[in-house]
N, C-alpha and C. Protein backbone atom coordinates (compact mmCIF):
# COMPACT_ATOMS: atom_id res chain seq x y z
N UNK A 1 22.93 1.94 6.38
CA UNK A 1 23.29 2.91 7.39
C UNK A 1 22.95 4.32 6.91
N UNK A 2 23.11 4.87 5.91
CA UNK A 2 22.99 6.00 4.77
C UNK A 2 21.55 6.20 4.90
N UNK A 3 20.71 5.31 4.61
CA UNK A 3 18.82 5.24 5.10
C UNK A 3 18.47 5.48 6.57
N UNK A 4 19.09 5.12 7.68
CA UNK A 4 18.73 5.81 8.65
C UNK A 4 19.19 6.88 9.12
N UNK A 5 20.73 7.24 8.39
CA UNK A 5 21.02 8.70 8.82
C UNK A 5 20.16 9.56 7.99
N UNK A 6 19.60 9.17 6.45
CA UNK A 6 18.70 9.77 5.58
C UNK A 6 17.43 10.40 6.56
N UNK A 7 16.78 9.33 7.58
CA UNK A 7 15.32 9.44 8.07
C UNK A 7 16.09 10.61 9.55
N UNK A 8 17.20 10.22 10.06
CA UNK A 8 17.27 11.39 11.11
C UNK A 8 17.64 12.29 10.81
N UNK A 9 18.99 12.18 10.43
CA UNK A 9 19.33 14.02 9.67
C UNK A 9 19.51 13.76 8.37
N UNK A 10 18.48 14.32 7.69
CA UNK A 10 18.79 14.26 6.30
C UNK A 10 19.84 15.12 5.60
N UNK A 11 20.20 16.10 6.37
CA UNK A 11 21.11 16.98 5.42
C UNK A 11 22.55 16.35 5.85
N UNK A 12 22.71 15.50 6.72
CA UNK A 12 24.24 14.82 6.91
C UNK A 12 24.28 13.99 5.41
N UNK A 13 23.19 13.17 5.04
CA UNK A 13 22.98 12.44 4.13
C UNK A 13 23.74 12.54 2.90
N UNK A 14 23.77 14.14 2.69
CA UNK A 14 24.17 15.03 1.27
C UNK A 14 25.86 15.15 1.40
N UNK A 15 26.05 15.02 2.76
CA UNK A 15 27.48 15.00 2.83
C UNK A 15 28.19 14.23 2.51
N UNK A 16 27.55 13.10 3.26
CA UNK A 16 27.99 11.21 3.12
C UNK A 16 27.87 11.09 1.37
N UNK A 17 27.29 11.72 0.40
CA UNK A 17 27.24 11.45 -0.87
C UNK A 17 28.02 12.61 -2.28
N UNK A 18 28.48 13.45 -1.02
CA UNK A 18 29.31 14.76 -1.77
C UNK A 18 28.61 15.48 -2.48
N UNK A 19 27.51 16.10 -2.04
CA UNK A 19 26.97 17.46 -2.55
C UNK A 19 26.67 18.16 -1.27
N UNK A 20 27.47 18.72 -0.72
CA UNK A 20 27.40 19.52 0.65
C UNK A 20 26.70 21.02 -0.07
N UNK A 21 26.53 21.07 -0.41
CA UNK A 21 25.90 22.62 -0.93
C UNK A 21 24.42 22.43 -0.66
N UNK A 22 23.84 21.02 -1.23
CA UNK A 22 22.32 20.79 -1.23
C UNK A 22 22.17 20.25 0.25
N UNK A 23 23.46 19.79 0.75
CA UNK A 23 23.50 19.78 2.34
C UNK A 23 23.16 20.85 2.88
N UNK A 24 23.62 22.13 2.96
CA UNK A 24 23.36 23.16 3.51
C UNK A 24 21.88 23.86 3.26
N UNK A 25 21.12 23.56 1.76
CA UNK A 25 20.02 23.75 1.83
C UNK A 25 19.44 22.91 2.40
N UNK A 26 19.48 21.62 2.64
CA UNK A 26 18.47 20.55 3.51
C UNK A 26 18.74 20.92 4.83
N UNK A 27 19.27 21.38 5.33
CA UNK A 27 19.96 22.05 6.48
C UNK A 27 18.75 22.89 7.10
N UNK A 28 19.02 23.71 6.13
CA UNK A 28 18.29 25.16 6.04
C UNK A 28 16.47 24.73 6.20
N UNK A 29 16.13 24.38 5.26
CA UNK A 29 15.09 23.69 5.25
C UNK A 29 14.43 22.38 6.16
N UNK A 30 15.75 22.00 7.07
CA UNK A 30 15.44 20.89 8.16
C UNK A 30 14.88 21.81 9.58
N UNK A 31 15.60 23.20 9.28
CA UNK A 31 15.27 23.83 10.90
C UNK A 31 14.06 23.96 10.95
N UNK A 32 13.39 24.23 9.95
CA UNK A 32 11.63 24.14 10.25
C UNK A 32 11.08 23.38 10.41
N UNK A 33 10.36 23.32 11.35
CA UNK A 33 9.49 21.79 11.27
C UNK A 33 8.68 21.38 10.32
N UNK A 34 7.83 22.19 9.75
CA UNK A 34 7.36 21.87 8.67
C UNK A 34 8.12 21.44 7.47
N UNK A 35 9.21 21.78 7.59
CA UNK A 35 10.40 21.30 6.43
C UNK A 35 10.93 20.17 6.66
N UNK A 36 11.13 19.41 7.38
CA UNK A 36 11.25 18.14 8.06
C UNK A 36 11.46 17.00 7.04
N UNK A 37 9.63 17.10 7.33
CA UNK A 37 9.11 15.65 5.95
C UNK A 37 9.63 15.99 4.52
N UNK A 38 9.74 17.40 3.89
CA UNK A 38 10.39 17.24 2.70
C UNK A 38 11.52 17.15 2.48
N UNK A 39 12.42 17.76 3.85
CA UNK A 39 14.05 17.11 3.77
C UNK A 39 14.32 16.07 3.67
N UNK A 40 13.38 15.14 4.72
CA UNK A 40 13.72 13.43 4.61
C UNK A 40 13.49 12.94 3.42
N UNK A 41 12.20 13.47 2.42
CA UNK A 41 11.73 12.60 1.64
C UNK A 41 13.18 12.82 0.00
N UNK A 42 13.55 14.17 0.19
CA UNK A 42 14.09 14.81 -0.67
C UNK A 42 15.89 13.91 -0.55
N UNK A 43 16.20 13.20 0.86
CA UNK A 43 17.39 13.41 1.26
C UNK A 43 16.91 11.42 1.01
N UNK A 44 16.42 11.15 0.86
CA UNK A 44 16.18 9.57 0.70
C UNK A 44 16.19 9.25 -0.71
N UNK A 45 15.24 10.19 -1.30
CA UNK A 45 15.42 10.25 -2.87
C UNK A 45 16.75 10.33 -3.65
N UNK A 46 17.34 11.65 -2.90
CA UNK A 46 19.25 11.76 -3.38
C UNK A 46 20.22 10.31 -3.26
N UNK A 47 19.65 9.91 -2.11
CA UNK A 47 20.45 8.40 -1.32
C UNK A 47 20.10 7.48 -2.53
N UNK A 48 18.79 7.52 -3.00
CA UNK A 48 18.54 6.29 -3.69
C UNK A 48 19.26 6.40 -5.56
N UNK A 49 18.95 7.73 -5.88
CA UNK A 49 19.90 8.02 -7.32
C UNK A 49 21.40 7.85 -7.16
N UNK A 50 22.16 8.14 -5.77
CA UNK A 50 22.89 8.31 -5.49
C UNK A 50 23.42 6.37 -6.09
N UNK A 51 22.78 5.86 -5.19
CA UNK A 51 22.92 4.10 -5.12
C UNK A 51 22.58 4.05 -6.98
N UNK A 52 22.02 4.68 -7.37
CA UNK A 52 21.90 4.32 -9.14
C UNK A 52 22.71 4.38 -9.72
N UNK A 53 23.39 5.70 -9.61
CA UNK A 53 24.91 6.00 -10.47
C UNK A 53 26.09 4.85 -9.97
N UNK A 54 26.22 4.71 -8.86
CA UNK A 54 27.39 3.59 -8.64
C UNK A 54 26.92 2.55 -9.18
N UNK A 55 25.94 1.78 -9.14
CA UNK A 55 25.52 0.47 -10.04
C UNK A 55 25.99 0.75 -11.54
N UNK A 56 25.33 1.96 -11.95
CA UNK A 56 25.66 2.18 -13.53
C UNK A 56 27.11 2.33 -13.72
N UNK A 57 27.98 3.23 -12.86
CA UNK A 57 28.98 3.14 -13.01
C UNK A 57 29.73 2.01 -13.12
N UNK A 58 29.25 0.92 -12.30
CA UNK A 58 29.82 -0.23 -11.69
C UNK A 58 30.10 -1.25 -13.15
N UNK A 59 28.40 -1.03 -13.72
CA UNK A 59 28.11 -1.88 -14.82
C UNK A 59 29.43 -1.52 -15.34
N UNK A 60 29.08 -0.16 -16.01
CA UNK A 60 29.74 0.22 -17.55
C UNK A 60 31.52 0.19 -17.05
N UNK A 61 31.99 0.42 -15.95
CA UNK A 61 33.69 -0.22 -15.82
C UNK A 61 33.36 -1.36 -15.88
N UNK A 62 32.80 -2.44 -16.03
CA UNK A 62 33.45 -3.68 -16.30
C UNK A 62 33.42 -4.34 -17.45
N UNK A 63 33.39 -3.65 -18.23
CA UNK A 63 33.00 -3.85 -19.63
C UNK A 63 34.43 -3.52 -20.50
């Protein structure tokens, strides 16, 4: 769900993952059109490290 709000609004994305600050720059950078493709690509990338740290986290508590 997080991947398609990533591809429409990417700066909601930053919210759903708690860095609203880099929200407000993807924001900023979404009103242009030309800024678009690097919000999405930038706001998919965050989604996917985002999904890294909870795995790692996940690992290392069960240990």
């Amino acid at each position: 769900m997080r991947l398609l709000i990533a591809l429409i609004f990417p700066w909601l994305t930053f919210f759903t993952i708690g860095r609203p600050i880099a929200g407000v720059m993807c924001l900023l950078l979404q009103i242009t059109l030309i800024g678009w493709l690097p919000a999405t690509i930038w706001a998919v990338y965050a989604l996917s490290q985002y999904k890294t740290d909870k795995k790692i986290q996940k690992a290392f508590s069960g240990r």
